[in-house]
PDB file of N, CA and C in Angstrom:
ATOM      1  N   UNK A   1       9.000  -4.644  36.523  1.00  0.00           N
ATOM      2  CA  UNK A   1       8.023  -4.216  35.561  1.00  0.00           C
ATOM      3  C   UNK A   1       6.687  -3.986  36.258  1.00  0.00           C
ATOM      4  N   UNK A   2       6.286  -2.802  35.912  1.00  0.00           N
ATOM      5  CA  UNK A   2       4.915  -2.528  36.302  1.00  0.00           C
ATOM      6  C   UNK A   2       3.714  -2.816  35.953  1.00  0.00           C
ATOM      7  N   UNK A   3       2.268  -2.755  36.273  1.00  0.00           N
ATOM      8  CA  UNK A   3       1.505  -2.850  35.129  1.00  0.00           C
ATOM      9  C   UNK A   3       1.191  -1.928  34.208  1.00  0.00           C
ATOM     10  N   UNK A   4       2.077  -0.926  34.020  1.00  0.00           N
ATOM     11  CA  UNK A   4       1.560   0.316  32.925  1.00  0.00           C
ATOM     12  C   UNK A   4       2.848  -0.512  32.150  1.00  0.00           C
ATOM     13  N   UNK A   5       3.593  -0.718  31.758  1.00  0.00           N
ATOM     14  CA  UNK A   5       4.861  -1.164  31.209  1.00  0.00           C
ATOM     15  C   UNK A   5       4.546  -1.669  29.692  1.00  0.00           C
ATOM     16  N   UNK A   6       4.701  -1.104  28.341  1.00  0.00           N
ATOM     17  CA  UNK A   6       4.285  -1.323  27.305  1.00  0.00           C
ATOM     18  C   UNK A   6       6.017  -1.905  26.357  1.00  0.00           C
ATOM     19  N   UNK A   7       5.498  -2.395  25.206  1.00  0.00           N
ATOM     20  CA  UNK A   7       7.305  -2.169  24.295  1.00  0.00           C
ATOM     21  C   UNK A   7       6.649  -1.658  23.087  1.00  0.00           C
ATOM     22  N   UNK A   8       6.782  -1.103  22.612  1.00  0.00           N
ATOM     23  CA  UNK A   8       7.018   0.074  21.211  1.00  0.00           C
ATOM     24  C   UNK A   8       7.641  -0.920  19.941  1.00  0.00           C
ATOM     25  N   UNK A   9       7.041  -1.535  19.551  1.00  0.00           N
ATOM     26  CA  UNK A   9       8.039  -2.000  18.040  1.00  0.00           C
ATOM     27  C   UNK A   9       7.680  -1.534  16.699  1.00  0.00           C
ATOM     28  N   UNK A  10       8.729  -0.797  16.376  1.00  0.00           N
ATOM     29  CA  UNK A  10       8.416  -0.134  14.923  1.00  0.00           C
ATOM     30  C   UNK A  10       8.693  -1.068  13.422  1.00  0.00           C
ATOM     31  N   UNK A  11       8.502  -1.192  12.842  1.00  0.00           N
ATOM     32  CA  UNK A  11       8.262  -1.567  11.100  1.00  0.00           C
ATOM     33  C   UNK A  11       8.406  -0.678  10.724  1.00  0.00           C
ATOM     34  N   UNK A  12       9.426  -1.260   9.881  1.00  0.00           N
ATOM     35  CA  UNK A  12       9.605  -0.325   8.492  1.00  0.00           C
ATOM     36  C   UNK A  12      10.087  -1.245   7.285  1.00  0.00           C
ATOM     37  N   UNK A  13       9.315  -0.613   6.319  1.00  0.00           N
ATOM     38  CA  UNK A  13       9.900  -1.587   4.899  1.00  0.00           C
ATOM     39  C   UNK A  13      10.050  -0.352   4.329  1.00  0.00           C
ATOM     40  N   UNK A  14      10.907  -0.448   3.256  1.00  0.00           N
ATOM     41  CA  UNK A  14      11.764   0.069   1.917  1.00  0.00           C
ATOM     42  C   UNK A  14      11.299  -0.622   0.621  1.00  0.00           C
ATOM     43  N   UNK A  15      10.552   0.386   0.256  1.00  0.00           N
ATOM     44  CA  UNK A  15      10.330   0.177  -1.037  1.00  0.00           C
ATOM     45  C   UNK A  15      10.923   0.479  -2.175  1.00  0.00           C
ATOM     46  N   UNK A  16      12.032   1.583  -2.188  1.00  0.00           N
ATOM     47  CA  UNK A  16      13.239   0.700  -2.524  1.00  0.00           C
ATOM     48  C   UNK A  16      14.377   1.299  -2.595  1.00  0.00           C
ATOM     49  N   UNK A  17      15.066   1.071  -2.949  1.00  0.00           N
ATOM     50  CA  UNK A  17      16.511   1.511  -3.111  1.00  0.00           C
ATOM     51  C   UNK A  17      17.222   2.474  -4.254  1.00  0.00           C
ATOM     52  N   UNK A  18      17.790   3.009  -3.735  1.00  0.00           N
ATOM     53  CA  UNK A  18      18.678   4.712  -4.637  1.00  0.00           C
ATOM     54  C   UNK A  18      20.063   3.898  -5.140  1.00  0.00           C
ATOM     55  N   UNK A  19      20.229   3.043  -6.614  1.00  0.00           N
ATOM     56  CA  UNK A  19      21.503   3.110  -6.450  1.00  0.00           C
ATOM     57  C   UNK A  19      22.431   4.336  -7.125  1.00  0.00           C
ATOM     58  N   UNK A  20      23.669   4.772  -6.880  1.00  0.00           N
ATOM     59  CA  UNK A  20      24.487   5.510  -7.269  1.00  0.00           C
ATOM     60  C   UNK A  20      25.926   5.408  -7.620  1.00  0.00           C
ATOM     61  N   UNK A  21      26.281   5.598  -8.728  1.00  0.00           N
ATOM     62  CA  UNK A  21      27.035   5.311  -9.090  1.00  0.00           C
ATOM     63  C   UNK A  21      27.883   3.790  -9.411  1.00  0.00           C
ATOM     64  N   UNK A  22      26.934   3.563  -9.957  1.00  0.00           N
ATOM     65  CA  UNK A  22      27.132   1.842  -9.924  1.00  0.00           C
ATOM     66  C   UNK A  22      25.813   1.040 -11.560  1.00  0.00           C
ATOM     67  N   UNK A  23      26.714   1.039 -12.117  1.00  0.00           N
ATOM     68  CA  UNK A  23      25.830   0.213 -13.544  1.00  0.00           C
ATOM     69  C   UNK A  23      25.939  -1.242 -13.583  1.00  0.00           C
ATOM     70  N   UNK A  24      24.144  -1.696 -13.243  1.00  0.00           N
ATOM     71  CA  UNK A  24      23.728  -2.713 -13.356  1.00  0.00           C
ATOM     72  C   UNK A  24      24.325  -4.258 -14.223  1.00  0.00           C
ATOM     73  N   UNK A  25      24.842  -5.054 -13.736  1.00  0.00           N
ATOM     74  CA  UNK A  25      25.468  -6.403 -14.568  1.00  0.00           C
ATOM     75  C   UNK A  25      24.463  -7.517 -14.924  1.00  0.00           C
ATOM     76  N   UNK A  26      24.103  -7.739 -16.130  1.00  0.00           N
ATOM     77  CA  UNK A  26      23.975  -7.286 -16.808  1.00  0.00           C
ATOM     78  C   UNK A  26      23.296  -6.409 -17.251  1.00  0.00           C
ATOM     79  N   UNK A  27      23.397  -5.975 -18.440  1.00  0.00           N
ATOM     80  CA  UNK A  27      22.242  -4.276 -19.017  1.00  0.00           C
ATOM     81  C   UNK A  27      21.011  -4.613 -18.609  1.00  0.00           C
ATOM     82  N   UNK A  28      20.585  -3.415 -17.971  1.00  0.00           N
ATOM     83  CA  UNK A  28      19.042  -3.372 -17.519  1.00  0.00           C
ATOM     84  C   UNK A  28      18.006  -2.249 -18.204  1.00  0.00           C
ATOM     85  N   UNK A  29      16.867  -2.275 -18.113  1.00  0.00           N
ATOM     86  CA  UNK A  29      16.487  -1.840 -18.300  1.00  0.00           C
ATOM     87  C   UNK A  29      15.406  -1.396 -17.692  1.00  0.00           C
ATOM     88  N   UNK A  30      14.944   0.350 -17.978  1.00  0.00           N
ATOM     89  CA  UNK A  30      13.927   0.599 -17.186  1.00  0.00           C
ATOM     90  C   UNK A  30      12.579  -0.114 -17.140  1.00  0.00           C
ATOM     91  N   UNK A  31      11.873  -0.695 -16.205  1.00  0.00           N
ATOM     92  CA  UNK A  31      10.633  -1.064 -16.107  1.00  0.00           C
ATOM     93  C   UNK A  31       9.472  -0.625 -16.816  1.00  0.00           C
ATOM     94  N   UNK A  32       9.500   0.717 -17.028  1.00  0.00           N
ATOM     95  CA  UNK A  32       8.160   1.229 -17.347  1.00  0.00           C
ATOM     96  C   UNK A  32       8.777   1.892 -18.949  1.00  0.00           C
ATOM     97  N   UNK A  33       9.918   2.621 -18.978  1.00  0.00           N
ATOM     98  CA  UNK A  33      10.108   3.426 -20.392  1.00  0.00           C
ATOM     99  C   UNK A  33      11.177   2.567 -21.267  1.00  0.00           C
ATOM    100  N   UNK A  34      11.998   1.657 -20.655  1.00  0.00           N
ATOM    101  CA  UNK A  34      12.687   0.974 -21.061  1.00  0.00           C
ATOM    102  C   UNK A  34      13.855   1.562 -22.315  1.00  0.00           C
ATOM    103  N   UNK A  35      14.297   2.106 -21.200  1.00  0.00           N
ATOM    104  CA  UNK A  35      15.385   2.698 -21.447  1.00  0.00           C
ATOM    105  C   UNK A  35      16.428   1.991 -20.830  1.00  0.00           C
ATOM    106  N   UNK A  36      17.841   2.216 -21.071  1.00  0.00           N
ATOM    107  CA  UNK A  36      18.639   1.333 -20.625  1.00  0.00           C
ATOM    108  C   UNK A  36      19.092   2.181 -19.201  1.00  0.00           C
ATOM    109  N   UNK A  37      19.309   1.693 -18.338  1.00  0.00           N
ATOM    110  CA  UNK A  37      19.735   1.815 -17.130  1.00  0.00           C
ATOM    111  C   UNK A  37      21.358   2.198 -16.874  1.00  0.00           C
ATOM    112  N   UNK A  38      21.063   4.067 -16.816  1.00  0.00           N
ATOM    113  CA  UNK A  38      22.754   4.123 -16.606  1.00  0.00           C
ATOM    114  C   UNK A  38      23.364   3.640 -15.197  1.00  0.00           C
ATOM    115  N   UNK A  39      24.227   4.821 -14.347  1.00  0.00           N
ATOM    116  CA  UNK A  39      25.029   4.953 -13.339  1.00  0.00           C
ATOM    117  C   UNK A  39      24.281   5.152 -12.226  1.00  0.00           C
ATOM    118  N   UNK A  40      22.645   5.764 -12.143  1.00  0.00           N
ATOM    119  CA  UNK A  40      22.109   6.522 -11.010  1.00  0.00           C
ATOM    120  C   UNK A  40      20.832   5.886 -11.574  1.00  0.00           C
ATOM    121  N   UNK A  41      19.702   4.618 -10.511  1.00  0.00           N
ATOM    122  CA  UNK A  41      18.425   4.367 -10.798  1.00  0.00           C
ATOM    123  C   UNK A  41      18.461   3.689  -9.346  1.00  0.00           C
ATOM    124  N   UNK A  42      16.595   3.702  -9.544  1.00  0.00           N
ATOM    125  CA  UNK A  42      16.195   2.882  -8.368  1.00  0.00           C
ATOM    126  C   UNK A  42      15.503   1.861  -8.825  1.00  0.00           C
ATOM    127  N   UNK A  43      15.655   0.782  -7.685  1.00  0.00           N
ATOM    128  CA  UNK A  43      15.767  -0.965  -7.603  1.00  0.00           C
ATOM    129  C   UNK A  43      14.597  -1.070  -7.017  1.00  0.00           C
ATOM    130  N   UNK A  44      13.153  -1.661  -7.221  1.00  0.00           N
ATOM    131  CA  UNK A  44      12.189  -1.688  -6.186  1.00  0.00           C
ATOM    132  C   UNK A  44      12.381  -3.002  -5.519  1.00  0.00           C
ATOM    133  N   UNK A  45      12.335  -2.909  -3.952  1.00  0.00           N
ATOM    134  CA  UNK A  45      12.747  -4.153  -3.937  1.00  0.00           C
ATOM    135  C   UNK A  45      11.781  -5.460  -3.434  1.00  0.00           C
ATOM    136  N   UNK A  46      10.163  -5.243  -3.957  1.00  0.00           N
ATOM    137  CA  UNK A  46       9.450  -6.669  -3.731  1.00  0.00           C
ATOM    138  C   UNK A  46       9.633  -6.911  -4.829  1.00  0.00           C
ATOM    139  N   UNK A  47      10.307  -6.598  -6.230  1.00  0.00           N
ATOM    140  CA  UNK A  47       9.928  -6.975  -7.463  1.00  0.00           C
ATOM    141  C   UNK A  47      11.421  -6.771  -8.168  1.00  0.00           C
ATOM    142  N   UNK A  48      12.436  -5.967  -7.660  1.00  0.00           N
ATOM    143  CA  UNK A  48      13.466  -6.156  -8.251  1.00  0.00           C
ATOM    144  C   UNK A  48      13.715  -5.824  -9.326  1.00  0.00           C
ATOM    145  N   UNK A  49      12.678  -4.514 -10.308  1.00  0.00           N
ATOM    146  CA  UNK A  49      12.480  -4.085 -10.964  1.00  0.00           C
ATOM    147  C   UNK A  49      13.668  -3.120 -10.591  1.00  0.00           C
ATOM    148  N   UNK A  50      13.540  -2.538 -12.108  1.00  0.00           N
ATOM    149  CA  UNK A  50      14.664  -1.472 -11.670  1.00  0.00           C
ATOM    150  C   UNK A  50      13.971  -0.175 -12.638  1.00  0.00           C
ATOM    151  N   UNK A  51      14.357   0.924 -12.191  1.00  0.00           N
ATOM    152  CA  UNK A  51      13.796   2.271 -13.120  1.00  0.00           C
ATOM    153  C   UNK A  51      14.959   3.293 -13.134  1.00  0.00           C
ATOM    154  N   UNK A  52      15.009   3.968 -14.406  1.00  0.00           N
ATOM    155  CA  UNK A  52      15.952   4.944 -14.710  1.00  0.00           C
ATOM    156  C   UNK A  52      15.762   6.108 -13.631  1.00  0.00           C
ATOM    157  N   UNK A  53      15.064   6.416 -13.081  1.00  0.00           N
ATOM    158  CA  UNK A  53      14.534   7.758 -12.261  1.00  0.00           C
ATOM    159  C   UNK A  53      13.678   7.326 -11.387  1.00  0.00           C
ATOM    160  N   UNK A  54      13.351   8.238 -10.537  1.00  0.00           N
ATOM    161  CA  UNK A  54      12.705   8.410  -9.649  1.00  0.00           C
ATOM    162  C   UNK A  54      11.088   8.754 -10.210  1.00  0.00           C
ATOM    163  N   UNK A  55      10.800   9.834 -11.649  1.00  0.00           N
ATOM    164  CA  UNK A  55       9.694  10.098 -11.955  1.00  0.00           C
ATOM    165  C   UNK A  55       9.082   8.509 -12.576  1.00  0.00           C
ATOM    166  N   UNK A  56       9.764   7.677 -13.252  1.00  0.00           N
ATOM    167  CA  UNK A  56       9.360   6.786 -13.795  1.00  0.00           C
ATOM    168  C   UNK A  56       8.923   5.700 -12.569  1.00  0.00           C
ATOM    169  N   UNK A  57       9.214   5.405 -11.731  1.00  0.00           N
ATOM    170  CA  UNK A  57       9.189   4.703 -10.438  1.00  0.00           C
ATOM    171  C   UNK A  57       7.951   5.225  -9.861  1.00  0.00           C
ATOM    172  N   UNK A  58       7.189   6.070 -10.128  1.00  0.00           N
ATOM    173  CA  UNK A  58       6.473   7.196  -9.402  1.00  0.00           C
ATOM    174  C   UNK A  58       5.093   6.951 -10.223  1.00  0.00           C
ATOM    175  N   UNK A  59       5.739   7.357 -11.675  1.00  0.00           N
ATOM    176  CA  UNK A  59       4.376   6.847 -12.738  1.00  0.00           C
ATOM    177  C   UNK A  59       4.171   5.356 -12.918  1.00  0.00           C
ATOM    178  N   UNK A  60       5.129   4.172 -13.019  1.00  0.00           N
ATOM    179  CA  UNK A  60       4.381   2.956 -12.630  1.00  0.00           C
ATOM    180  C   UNK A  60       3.509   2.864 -11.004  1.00  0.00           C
ATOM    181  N   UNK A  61       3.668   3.266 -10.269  1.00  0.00           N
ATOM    182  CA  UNK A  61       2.789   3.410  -9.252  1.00  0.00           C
ATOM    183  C   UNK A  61       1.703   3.440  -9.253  1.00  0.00           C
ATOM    184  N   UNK A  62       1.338   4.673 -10.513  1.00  0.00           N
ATOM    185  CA  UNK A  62      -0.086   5.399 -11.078  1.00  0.00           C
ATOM    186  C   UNK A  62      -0.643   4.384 -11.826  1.00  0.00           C
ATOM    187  N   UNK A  63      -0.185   3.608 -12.387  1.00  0.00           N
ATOM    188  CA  UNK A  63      -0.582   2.456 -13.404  1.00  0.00           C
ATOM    189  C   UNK A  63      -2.048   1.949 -12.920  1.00  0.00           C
ATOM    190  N   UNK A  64      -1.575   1.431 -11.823  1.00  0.00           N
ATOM    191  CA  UNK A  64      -2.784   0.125 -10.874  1.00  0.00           C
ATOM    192  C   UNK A  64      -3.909   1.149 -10.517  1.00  0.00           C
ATOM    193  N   UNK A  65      -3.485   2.274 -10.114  1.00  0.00           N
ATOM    194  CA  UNK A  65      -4.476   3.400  -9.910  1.00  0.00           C
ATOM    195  C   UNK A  65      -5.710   3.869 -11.182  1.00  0.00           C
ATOM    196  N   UNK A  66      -4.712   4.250 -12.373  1.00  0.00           N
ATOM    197  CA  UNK A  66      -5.355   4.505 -13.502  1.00  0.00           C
ATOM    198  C   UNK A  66      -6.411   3.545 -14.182  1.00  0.00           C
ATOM    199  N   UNK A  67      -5.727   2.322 -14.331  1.00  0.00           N
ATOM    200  CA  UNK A  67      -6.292   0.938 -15.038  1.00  0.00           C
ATOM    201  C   UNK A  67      -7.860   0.599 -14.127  1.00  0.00           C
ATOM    202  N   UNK A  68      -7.943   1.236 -12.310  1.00  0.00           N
ATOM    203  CA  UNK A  68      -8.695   0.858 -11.385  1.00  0.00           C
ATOM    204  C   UNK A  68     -10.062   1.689 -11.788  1.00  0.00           C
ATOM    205  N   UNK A  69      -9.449   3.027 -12.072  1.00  0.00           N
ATOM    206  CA  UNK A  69      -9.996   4.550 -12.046  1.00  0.00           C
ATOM    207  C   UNK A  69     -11.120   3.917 -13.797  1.00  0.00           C
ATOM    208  N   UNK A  70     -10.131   3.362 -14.766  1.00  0.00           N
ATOM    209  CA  UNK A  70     -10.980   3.562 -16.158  1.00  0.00           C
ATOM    210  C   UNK A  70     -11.931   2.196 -16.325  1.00  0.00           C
ATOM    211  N   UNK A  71     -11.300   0.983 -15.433  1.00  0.00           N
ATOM    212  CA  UNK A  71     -12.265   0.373 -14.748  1.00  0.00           C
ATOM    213  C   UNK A  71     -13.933   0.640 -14.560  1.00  0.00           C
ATOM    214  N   UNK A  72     -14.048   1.185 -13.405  1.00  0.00           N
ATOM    215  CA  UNK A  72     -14.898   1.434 -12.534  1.00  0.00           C
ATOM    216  C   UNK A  72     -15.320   2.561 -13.600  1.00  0.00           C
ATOM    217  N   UNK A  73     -14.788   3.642 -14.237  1.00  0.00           N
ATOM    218  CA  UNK A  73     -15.775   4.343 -14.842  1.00  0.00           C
ATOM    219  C   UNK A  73     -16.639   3.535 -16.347  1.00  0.00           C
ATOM    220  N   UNK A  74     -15.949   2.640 -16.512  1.00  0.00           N
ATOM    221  CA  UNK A  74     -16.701   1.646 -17.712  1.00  0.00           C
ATOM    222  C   UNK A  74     -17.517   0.706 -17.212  1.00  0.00           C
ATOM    223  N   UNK A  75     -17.495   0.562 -15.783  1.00  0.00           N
ATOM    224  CA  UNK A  75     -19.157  -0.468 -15.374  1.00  0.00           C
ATOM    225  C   UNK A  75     -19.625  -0.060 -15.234  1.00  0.00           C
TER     226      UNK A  75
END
């Protein structure tokens, strides 16, 4: 080993998971519209939430954003 000699370590987290073809035991429901959870949703996985779609997974995201946004414009 030289002294230029570095190691590269990458991270990666998954925020979350695509399941397919596979219905949740017991009935679930979506997080945000709460709808029941068919054959095809995603699982977030620090929270284990689950969402019917991908758009709904997308708009709880916006939540913390929005609530921050109407916040700050009311002080």
């Amino acid at each position: 080993m030289n002294e230029y000699s570095f190691e590269v370590k990458a991270v990666v987290r998954v925020k979350f998971i695509l399941v397919n073809g596979r219905t949740p035991r017991p009935q679930s429901f979506c997080a945000l519209c709460c709808e029941p959870i068919g054959d095809s949703y995603l699982r977030e996985t620090a929270t284990r939430f689950s969402y019917c779609d991908h758009k709904c997974y997308v708009d709880h995201c916006k939540v913390p954003v929005l609530e921050l946004q109407n916040y700050v414009r009311a002080s």
